[in-house]
N, C-alpha and C. Protein backbone atom coordinates (compact mmCIF):
# COMPACT_ATOMS: atom_id res chain seq x y z
N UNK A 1 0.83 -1.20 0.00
CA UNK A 1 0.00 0.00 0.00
C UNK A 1 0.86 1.25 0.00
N UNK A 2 0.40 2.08 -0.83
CA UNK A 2 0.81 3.23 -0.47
C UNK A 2 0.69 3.90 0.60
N UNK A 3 1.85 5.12 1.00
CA UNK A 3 1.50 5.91 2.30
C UNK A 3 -0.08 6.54 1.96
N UNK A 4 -0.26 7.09 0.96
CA UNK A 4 -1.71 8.23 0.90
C UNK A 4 -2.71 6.76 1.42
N UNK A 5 -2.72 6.01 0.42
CA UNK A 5 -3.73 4.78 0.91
C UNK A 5 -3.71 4.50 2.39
N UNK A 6 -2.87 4.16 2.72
CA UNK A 6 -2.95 4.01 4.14
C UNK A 6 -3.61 4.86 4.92
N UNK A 7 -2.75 5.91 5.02
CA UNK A 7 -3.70 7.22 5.21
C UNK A 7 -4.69 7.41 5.58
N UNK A 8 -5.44 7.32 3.61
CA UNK A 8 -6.71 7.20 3.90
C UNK A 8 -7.41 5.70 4.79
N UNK A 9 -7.25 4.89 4.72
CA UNK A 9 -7.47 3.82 5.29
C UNK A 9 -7.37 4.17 6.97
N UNK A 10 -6.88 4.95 7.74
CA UNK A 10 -6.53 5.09 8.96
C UNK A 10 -8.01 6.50 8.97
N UNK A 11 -8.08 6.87 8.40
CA UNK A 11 -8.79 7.67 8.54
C UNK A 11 -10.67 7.46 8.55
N UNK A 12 -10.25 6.59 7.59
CA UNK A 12 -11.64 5.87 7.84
C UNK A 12 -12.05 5.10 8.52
N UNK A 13 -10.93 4.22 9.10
CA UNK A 13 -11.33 3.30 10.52
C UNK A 13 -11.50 4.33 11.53
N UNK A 14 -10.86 5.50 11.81
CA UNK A 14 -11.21 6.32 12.95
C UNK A 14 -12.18 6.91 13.01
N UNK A 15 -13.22 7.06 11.55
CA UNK A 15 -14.37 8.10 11.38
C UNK A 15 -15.16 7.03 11.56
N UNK A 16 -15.36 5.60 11.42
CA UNK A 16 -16.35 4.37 11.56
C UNK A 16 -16.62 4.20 12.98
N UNK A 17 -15.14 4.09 13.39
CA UNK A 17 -15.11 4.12 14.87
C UNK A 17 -15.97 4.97 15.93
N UNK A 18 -15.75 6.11 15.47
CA UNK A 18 -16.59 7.11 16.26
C UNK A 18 -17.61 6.95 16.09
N UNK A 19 -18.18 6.98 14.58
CA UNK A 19 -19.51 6.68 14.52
C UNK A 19 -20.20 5.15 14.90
N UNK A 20 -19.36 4.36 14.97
CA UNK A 20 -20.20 3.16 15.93
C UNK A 20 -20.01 3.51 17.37
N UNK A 21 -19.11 3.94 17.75
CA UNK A 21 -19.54 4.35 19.79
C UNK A 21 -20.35 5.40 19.76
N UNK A 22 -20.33 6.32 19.07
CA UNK A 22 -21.78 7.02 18.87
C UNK A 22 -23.07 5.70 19.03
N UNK A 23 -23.11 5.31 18.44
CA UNK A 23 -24.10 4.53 18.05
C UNK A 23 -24.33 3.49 19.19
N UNK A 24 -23.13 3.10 19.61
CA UNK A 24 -23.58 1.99 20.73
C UNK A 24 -23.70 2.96 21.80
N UNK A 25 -23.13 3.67 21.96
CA UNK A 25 -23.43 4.75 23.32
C UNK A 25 -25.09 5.42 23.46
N UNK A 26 -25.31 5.63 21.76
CA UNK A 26 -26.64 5.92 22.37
C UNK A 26 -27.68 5.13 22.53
N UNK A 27 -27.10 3.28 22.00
CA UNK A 27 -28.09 2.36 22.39
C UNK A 27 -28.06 2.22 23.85
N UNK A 28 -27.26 1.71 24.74
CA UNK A 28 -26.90 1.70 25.92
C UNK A 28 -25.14 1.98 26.79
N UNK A 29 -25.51 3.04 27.11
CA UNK A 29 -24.21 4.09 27.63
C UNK A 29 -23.60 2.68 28.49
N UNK A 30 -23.97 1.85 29.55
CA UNK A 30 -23.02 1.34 30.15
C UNK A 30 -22.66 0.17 29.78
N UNK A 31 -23.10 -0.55 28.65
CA UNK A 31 -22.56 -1.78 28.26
C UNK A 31 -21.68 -0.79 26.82
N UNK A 32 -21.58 0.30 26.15
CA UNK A 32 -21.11 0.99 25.08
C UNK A 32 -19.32 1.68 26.07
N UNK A 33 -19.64 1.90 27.56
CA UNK A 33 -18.75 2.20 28.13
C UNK A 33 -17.77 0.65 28.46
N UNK A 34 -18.45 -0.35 28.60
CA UNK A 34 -17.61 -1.25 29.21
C UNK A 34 -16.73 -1.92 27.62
N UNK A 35 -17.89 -1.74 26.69
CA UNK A 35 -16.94 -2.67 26.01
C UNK A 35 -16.23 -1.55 24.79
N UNK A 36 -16.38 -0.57 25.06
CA UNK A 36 -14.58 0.38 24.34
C UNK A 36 -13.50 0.66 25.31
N UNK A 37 -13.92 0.33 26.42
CA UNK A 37 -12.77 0.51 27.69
C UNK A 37 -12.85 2.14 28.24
N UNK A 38 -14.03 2.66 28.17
CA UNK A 38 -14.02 4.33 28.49
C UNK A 38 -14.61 4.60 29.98
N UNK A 39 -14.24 5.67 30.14
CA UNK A 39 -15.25 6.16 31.16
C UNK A 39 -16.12 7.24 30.73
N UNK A 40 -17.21 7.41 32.11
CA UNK A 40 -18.65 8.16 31.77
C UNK A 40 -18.11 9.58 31.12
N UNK A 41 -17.20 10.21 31.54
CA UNK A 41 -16.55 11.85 30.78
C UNK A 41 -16.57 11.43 29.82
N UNK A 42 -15.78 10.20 29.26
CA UNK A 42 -15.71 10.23 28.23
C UNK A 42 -16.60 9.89 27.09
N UNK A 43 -17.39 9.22 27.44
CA UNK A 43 -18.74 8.78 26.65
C UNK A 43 -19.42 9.57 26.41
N UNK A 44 -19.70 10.64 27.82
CA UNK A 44 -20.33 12.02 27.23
C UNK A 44 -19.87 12.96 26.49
N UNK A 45 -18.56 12.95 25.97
CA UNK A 45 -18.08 13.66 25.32
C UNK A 45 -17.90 13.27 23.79
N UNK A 46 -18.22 12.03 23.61
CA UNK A 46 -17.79 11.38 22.33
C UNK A 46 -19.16 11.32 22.07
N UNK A 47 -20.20 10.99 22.83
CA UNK A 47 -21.34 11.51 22.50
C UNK A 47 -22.13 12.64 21.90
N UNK A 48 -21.55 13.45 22.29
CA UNK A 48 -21.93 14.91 22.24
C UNK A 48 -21.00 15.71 20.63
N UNK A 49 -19.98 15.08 20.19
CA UNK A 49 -19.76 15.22 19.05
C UNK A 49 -20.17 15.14 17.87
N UNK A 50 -20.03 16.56 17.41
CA UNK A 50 -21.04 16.66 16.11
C UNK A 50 -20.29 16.28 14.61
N UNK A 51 -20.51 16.17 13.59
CA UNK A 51 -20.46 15.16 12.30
C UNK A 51 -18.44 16.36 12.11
N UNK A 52 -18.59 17.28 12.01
CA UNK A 52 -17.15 18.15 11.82
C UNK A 52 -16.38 17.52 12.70
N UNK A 53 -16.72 17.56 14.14
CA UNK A 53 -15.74 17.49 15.30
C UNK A 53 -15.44 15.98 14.83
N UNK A 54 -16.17 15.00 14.73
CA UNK A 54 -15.91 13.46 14.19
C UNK A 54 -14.45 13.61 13.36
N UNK A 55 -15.41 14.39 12.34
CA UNK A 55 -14.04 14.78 10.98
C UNK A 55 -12.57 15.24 11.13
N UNK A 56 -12.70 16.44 12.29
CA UNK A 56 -11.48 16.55 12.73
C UNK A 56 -10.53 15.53 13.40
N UNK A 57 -11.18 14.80 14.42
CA UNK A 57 -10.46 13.90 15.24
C UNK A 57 -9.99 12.58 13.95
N UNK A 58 -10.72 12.29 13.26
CA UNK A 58 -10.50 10.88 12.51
C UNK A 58 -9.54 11.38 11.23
N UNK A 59 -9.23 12.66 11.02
CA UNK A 59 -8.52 12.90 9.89
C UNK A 59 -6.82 13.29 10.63
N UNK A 60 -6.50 12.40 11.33
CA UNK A 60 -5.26 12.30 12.18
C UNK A 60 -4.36 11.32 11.13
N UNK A 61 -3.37 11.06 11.27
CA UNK A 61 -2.35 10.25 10.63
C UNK A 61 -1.47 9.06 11.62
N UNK A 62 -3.01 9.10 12.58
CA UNK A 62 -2.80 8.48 14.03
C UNK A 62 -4.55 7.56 14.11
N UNK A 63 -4.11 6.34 14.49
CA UNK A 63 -5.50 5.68 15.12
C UNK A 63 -5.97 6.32 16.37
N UNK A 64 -7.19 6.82 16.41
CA UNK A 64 -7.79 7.43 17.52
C UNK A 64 -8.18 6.29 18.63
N UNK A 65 -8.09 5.26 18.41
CA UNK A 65 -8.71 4.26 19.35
C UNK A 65 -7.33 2.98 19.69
N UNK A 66 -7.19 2.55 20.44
CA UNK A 66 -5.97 1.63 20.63
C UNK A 66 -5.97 0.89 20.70
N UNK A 67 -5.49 -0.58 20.77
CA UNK A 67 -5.74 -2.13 21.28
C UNK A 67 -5.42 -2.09 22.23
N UNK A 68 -6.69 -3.27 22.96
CA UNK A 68 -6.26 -3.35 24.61
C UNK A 68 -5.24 -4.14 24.95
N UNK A 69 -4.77 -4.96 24.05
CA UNK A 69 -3.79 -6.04 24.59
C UNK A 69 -2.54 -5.35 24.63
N UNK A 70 -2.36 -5.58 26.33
CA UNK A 70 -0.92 -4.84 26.40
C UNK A 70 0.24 -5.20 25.72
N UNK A 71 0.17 -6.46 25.64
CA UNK A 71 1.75 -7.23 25.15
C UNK A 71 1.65 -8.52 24.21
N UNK A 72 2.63 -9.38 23.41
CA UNK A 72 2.37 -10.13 22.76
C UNK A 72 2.05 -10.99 23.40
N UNK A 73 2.26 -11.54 24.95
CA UNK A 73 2.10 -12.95 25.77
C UNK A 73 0.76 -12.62 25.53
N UNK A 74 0.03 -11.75 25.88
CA UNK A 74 -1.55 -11.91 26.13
C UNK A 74 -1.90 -12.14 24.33
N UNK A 75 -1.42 -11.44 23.68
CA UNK A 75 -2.25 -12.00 22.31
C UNK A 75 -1.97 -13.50 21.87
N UNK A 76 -0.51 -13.79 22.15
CA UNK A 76 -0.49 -14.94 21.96
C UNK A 76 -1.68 -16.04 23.15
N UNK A 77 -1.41 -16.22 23.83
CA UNK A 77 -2.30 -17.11 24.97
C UNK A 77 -3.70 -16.76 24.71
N UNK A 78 -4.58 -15.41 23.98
CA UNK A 78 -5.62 -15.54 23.30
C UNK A 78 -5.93 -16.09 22.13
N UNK A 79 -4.94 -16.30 21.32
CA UNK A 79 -5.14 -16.94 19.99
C UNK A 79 -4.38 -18.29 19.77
N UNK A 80 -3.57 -18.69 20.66
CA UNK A 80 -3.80 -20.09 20.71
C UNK A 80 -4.82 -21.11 20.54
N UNK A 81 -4.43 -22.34 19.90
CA UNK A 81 -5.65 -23.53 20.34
C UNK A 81 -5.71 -23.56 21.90
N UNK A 82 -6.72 -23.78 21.66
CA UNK A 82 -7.54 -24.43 22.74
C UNK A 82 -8.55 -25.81 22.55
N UNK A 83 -8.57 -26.73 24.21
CA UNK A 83 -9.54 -27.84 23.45
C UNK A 83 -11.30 -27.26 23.51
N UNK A 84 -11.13 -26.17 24.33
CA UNK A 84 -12.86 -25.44 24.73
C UNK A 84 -12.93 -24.36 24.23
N UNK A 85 -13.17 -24.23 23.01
CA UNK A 85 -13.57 -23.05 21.80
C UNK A 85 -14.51 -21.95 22.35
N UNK A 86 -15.19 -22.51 22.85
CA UNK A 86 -16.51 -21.92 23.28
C UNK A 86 -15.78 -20.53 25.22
N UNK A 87 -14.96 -21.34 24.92
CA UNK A 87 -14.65 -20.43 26.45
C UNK A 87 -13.45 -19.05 26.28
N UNK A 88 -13.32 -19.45 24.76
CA UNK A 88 -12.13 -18.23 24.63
C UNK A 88 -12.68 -17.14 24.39
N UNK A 89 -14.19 -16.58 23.92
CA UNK A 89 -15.24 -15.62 24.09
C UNK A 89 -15.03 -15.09 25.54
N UNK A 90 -15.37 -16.10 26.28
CA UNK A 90 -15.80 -15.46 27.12
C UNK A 90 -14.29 -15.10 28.31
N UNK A 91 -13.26 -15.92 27.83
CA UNK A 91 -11.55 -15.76 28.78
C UNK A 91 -11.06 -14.45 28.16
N UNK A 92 -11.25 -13.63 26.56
CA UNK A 92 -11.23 -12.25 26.07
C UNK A 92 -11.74 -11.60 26.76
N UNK A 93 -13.27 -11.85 26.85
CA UNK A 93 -13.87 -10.75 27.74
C UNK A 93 -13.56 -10.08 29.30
N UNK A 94 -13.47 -11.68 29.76
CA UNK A 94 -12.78 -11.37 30.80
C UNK A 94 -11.52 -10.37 31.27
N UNK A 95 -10.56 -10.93 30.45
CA UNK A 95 -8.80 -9.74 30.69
C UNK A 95 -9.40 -8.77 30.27
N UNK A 96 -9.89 -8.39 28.97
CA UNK A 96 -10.34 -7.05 28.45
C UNK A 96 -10.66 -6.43 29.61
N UNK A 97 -11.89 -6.89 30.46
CA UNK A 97 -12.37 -6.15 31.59
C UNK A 97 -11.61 -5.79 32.97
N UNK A 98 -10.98 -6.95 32.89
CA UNK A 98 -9.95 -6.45 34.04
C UNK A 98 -8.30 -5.52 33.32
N UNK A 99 -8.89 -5.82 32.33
CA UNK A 99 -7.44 -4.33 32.17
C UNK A 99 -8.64 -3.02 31.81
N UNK A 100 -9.61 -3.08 31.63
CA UNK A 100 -10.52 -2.04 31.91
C UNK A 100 -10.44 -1.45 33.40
N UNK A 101 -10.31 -2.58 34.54
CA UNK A 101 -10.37 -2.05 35.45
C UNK A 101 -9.40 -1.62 36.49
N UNK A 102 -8.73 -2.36 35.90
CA UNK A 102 -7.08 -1.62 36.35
C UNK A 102 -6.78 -0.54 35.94
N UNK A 103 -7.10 0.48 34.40
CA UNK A 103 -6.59 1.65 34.08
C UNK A 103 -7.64 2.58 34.89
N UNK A 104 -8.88 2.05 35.06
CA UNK A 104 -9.71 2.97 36.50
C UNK A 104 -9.51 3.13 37.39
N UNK A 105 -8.41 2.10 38.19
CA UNK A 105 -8.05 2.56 39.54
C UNK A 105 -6.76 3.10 39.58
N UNK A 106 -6.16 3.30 38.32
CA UNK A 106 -4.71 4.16 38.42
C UNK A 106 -5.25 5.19 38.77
């Protein structure tokens, strides 16, 4: 890919982005807060952004949103086999939430 492609490509995951936590935020604020990793300031504020302000923030040359996985051990040990398929749904959700809740009590 080119740099401009990319670019653009970064730019449009950040303008989708907003506009789906828009969207889940205004279906339900505390399951829209738990699962982008935010707090209530911040939900109300990403909420409250209008279609320009979107435009400004997502036309960065920077992802506005981050991955939660701190390090490669955790991505690796999530994407490993496993023999219980069905439980790695719910062993993601889990760390996700507790590194949700560890950056709340810093």
């Amino acid at each position: 890919m080119l740099d401009d492609d990319i670019l653009k490509c970064i730019h449009h995951l950040n303008l989708s982005t907003l506009l789906l936590s828009q969207k889940m935020l205004e279906k339900d604020k505390v399951m829209a807060m738990y699962r982008l990793g935010i707090d209530e300031e911040t939900a109300d504020i990403l909420s409250s952004l209008n279609t320009s302000q979107m435009l400004v923030l997502s036309e960065t040359n920077q992802l506005t949103f981050q991955l939660r996985f701190e390090n490669a051990e955790m991505m690796k040990k999530l994407t490993e086999d496993s023999r219980i398929s069905d439980i790695k749904q719910m062993h993601t959700g889990i760390l996700l939430s507790s590194l949700l809740l560890d950056s709340i009590n810093k």
